[in-house]
Protein backbone atom coordinates (compact mmCIF):
# COMPACT_ATOMS: atom_id res chain seq x y z
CA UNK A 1 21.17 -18.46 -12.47
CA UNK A 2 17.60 -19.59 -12.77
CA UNK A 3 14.65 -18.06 -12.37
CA UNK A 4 10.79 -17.53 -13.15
CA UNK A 5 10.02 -15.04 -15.94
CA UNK A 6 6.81 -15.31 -14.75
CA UNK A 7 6.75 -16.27 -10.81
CA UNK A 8 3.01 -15.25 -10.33
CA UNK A 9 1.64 -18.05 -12.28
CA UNK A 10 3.20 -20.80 -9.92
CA UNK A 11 0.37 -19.89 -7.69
CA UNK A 12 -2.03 -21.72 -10.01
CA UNK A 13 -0.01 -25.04 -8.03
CA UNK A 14 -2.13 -24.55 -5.97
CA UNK A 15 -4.94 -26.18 -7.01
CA UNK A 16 -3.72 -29.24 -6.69
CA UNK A 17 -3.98 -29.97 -3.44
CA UNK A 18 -7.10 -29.03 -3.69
CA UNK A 19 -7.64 -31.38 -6.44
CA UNK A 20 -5.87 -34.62 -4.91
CA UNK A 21 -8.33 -33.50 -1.69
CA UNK A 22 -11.26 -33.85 -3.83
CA UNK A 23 -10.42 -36.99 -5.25
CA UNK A 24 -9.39 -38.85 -2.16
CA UNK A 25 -13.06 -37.69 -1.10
CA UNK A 26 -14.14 -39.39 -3.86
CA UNK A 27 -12.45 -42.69 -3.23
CA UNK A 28 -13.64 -42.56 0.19
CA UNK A 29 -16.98 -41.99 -0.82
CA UNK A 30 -17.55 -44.69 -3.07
CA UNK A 31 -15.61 -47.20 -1.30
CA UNK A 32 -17.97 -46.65 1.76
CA UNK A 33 -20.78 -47.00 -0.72
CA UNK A 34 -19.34 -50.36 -1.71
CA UNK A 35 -18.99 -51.54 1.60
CA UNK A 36 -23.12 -50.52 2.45
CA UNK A 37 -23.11 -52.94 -0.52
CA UNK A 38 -21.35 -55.57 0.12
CA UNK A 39 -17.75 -57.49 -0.29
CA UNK A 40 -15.62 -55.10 -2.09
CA UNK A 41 -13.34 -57.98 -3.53
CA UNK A 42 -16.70 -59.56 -4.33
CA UNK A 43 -18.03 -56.61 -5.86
CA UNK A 44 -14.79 -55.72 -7.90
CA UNK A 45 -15.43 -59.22 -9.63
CA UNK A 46 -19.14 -58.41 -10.99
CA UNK A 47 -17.23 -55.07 -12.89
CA UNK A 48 -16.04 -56.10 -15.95
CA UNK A 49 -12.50 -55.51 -16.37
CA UNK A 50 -11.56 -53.90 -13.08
CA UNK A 51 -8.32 -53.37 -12.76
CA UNK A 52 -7.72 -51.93 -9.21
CA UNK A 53 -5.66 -49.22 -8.40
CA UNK A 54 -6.00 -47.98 -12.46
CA UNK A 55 -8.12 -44.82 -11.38
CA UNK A 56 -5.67 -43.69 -8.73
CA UNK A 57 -3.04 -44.22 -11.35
CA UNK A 58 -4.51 -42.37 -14.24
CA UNK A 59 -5.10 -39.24 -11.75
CA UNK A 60 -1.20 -38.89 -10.54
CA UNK A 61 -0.39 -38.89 -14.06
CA UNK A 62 -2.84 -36.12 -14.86
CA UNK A 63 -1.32 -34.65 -11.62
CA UNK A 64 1.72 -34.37 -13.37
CA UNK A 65 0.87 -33.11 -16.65
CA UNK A 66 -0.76 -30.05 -14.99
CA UNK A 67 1.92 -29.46 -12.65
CA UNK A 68 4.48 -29.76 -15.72
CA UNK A 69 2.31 -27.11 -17.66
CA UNK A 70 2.11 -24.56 -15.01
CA UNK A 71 5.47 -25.19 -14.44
CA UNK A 72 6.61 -24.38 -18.21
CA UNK A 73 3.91 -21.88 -18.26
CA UNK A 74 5.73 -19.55 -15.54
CA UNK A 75 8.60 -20.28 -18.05
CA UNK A 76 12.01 -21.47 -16.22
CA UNK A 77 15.42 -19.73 -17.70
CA UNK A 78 18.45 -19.00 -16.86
CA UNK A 79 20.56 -15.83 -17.58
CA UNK A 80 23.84 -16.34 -20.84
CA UNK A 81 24.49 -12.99 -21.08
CA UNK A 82 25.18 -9.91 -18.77
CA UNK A 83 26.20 -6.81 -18.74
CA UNK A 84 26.89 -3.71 -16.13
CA UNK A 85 23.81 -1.92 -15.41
CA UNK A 86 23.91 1.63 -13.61
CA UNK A 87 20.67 1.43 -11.36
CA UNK A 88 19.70 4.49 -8.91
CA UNK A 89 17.47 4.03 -6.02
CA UNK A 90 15.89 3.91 -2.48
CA UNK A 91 16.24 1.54 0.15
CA UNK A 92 12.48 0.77 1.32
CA UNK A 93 11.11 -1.12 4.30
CA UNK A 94 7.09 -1.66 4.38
CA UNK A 95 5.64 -1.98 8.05
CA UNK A 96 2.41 -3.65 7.66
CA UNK A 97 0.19 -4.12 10.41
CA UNK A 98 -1.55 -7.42 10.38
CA UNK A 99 -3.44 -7.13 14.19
CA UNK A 100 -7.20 -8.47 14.44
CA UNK A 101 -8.52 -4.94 14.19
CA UNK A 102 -6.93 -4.70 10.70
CA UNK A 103 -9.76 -7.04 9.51
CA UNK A 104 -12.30 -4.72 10.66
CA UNK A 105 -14.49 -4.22 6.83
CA UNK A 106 -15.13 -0.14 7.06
CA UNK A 107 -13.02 0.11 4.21
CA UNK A 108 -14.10 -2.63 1.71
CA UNK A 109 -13.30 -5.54 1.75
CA UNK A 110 -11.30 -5.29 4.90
CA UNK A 111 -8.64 -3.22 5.98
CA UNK A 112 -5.43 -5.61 5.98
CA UNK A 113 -6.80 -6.40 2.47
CA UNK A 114 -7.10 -3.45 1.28
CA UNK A 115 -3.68 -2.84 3.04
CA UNK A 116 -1.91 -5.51 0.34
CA UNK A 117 -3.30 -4.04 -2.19
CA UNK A 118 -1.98 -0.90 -2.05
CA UNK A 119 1.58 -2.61 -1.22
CA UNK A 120 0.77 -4.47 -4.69
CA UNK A 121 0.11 -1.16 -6.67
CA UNK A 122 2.94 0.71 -5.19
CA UNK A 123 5.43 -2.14 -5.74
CA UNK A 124 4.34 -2.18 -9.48
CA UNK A 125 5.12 1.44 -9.82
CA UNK A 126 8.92 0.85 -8.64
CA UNK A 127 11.68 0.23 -10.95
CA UNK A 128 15.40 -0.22 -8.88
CA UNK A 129 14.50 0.39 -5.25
CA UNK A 130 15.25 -2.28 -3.24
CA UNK A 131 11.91 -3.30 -0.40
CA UNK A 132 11.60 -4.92 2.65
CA UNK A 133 8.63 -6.46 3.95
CA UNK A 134 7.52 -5.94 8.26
CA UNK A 135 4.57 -7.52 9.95
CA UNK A 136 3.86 -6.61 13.17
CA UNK A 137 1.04 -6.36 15.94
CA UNK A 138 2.25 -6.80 19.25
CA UNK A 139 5.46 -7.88 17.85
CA UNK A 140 7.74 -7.56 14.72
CA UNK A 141 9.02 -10.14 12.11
CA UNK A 142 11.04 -9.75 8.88
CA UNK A 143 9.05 -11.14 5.90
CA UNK A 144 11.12 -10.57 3.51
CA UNK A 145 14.41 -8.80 3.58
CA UNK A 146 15.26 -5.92 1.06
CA UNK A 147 15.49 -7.24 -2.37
CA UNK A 148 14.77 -5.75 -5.85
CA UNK A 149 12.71 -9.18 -5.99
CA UNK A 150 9.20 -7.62 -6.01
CA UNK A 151 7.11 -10.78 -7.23
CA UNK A 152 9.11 -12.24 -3.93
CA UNK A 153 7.13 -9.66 -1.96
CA UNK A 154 3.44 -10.45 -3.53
CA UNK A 155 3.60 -14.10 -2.87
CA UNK A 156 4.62 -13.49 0.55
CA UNK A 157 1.49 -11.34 0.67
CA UNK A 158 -0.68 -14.09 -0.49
CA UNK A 159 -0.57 -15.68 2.99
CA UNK A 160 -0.29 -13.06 5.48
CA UNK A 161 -2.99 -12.67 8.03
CA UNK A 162 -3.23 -12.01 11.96
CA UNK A 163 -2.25 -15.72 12.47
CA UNK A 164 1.62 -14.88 11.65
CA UNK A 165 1.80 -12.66 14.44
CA UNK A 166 0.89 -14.43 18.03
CA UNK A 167 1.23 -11.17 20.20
CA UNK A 168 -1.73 -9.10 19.42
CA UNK A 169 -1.80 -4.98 20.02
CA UNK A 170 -0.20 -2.07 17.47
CA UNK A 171 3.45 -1.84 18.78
CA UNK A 172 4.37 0.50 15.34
CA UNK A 173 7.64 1.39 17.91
CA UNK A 174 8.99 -2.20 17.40
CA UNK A 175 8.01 -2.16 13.82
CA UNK A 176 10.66 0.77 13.41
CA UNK A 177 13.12 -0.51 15.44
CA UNK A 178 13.19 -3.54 13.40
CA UNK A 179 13.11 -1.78 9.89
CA UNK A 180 16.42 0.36 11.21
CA UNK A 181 18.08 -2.94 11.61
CA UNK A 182 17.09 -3.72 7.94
CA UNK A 183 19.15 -0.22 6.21
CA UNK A 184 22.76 -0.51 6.26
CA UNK A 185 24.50 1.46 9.41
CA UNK A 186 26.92 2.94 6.91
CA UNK A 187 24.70 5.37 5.08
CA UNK A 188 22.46 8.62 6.40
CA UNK A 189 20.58 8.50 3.30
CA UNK A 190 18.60 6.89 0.47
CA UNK A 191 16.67 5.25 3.45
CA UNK A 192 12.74 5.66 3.63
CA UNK A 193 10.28 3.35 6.15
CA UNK A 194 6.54 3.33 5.24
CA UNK A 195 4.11 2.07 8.24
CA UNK A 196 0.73 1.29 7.02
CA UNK A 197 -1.46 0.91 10.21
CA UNK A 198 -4.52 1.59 12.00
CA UNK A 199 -3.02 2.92 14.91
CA UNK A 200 -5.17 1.69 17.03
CA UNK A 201 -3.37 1.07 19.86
CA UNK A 202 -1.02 4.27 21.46
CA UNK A 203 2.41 3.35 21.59
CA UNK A 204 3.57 6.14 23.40
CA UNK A 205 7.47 5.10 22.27
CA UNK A 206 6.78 5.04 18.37
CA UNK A 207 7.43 8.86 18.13
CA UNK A 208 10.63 8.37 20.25
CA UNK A 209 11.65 6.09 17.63
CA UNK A 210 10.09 7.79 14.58
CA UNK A 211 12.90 11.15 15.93
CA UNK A 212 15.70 8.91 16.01
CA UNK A 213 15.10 6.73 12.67
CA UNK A 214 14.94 10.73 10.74
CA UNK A 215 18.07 11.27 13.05
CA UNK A 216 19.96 8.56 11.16
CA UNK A 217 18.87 9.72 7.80
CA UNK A 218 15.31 7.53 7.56
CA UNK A 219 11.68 9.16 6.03
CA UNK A 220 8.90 7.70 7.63
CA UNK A 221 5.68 7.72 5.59
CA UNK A 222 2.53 6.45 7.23
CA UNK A 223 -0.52 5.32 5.94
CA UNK A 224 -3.92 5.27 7.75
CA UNK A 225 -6.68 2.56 7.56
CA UNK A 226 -9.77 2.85 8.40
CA UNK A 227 -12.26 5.43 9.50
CA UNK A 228 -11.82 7.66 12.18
CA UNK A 229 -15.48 6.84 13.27
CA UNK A 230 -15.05 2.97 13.61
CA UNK A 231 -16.71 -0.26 13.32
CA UNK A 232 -17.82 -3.40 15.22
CA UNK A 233 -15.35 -6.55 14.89
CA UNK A 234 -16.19 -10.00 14.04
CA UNK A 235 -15.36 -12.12 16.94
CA UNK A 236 -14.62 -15.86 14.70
CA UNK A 237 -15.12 -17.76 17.98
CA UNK A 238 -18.47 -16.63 18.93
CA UNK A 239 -19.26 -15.72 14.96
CA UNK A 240 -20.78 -12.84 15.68
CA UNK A 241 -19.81 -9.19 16.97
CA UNK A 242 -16.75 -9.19 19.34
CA UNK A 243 -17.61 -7.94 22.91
CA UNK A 244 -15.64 -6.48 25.89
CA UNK A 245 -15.70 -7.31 29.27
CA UNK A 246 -18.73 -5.56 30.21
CA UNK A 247 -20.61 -7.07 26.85
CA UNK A 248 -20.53 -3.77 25.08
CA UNK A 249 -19.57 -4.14 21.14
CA UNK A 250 -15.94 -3.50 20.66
CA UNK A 251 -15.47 -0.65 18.33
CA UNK A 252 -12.10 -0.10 16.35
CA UNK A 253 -11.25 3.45 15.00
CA UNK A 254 -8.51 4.80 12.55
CA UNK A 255 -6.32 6.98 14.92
CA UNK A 256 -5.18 9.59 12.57
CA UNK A 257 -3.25 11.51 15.02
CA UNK A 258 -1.25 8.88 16.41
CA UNK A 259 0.28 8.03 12.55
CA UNK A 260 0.33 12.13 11.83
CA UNK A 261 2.13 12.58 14.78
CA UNK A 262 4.60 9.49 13.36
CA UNK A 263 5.11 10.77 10.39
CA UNK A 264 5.70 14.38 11.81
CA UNK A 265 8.25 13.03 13.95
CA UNK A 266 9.78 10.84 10.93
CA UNK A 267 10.20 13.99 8.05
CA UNK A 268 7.49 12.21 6.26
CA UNK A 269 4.02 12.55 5.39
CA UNK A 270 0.50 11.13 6.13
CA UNK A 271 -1.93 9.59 3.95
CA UNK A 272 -5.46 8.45 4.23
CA UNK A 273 -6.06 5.20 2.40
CA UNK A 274 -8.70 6.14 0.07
CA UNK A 275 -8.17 5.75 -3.27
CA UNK A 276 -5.40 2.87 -3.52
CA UNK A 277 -3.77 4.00 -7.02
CA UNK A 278 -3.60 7.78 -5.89
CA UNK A 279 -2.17 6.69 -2.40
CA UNK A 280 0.59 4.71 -4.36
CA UNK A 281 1.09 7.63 -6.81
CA UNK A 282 1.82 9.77 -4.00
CA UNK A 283 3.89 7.30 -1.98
CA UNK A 284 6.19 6.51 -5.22
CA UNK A 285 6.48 10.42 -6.11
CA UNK A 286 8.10 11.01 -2.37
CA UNK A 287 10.32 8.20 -3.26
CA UNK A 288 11.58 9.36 -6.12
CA UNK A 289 11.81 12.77 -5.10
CA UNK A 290 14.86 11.27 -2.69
CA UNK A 291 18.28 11.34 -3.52
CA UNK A 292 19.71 7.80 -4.95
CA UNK A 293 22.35 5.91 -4.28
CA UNK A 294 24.23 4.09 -7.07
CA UNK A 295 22.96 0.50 -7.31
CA UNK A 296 24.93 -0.41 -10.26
CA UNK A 297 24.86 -4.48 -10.39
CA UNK A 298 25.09 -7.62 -12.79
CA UNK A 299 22.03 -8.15 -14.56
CA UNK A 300 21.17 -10.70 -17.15
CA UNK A 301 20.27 -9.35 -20.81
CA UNK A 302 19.69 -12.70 -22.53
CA UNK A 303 17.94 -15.74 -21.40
CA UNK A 304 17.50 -19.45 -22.13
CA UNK A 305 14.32 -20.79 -21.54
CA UNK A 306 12.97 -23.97 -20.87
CA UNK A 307 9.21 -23.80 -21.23
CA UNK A 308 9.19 -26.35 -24.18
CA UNK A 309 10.83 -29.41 -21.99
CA UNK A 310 8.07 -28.91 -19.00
CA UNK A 311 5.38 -28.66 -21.70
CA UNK A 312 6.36 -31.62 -23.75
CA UNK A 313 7.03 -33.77 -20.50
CA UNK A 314 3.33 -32.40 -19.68
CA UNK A 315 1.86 -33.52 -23.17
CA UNK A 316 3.78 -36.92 -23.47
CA UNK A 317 1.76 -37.57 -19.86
CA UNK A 318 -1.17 -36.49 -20.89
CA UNK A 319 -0.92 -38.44 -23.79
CA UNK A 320 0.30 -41.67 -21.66
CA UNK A 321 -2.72 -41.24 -19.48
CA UNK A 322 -5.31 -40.74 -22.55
CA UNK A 323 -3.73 -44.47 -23.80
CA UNK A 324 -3.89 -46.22 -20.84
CA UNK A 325 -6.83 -48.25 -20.74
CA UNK A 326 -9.37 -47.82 -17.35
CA UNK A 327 -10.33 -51.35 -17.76
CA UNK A 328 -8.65 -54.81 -18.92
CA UNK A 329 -9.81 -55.07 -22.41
CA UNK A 330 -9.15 -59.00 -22.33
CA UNK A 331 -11.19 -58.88 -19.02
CA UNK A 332 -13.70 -57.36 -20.67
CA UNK A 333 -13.90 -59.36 -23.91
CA UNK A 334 -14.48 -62.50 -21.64
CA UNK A 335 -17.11 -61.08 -19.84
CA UNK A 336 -19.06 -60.04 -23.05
CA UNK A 337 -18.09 -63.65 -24.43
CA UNK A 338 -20.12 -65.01 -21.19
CA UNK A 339 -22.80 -62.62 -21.36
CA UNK A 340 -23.24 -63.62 -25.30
């Protein structure tokens, strides 16, 4: 089986897209500066020893010597050896709310950011509990179902936002619906569901739901955002302060209650994002404090790696690119002969 030793790194790739962006900017640019000047064909003729197409070439192959060395620097390898591993743990699903108000900034630098982080830290402090990742506003979608894959989780981080999620409101009800479908029906235990919301929006069914998730055996932990006095919104179509219909500022407010009474309802507890690390301290400690299940699996002891082939590929191009000449030497020679 192969794998990433270190997966996180891969999102250095992107940069180049960025970078073949930039360049075809560049191309444009000077070709419609050639054009204000003149023939092009004419134009190519006064360079000495032009060789068209040479820069374009020399750029995909430094294209590929970077991708090669992020490539071997996340370090591919696959798994020789493995052995029976007792693991104990928790079966986790993460609700996250990503709805428009969750970019409100009176917790710095925005709530839903702020939000990820705190996912991040608490992730980092978990050994063999398997996670699921929830999104949800007005609706519900899986992310990511549970895996013991945590880098899986962070990169699907990376790019969530408000966008994912069409149907805007706080519908935490669905959210829990969906993260019962997640556990397995066969167990009453090792099960815990963490919402991390503003609660902005009353859904008058999310207790309902919170009772019967603890009825079938699942904690619900919930995490506020926010502050219970509020903040204006930043409306991107207008780019300034969102408005209702009667032109009054639209303020958004942390509705403690609402995720108490949740959490109440779901044999869990209530936190106020503060202080990200202590939040995640206290979120992993409740975790632990659960009784495991057995999740004894295969897991690979030794490795083979293949860093060294994606680096050497990325040095022999490198090297290829360095030779190759930007301009037809022979070309060249005959102009100087002319010009002497």
């Amino acid at each position: 089986m192969f794998q990433f030793q270190h997966i996180s790194y891969l999102y250095t790739l992107a940069v180049l897209p960025l970078l073949v962006v930039l360049f075809m900017s560049v191309i444009y640019w000077r070709k419609r500066r050639v054009q204000k000047l003149g023939s092009e064909k004419l134009f190519a003729e006064q360079i000495r020893g032009y060789i068209a197409g040479r820069s374009t070439t020399k750029f995909i192959l430094l294209t590929v010597a970077l991708f090669s060395i992020i490539v071997g620097w996340a370090n591919l390898r696959a798994g020789d050896k493995t052995e029976k591993a007792e693991r104990k743990g928790v079966d986790v699903v993460i609700a996250l709310d990503v709805s428009k108000s969750m970019l409100a900034k009176d917790i710095q630098p925005d709530r839903l950011t702020r939000a990820k982080q705190l996912i991040m830290r608490l992730t980092d402090k978990m050994k063999n509990d398997r996670v699921a990742l929830i999104v949800f506003a007005g609706k519900s979608y899986m992310q990511v179902p549970l895996t013991i894959d945590y880098s899986a989780i962070k990169m699907i981080l990376q790019n969530v936002s408000p966008e994912v999620v069409p149907t805007q409101g706080t519908v935490i009800s669905d959210a829990i619906n969906m993260g019962m479908e997640a556990f397995s029906r066969n167990e009453r235990k090792f099960k815990s569901l963490i919402v991390i919301s503003d609660g902005e929006d009353h859904d008058p069914k999310a207790e309902e739901a919170a009772q019967q998730a603890a009825g079938e055996g699942v904690i619900i932990h919930t995490v506020g955002i926010g502050s219970p006095l509020g903040t204006t919104l930043f409306d991107p179509e207008t780019k300034s302060t969102k408005l209702d219909e009667n032109g009054n500022p639209v303020i958004s407010k942390l509705n403690e209650e609402e995720l108490r009474s949740i959490s109440r309802a779901g044999r869990g507890t209530y936190s106020l994002l503060q202080n990200t690390d202590e939040v995640a301290e206290k979120l992993n400690g409740q975790l632990e404090s659960m009784e495991q299940k057995n999740l004894g699996s295969t897991m690979f002891t030794d490795f083979t790696s293949y860093f060294q082939y994606f680096l050497l590929a990325g040095f022999l191009v490198l090297v290829l690119e360095l030779l190759l000449p930007g301009a037809s030497r022979k070309l060249k020679e005959s102009a100087d002969g002319q010009a002497a």
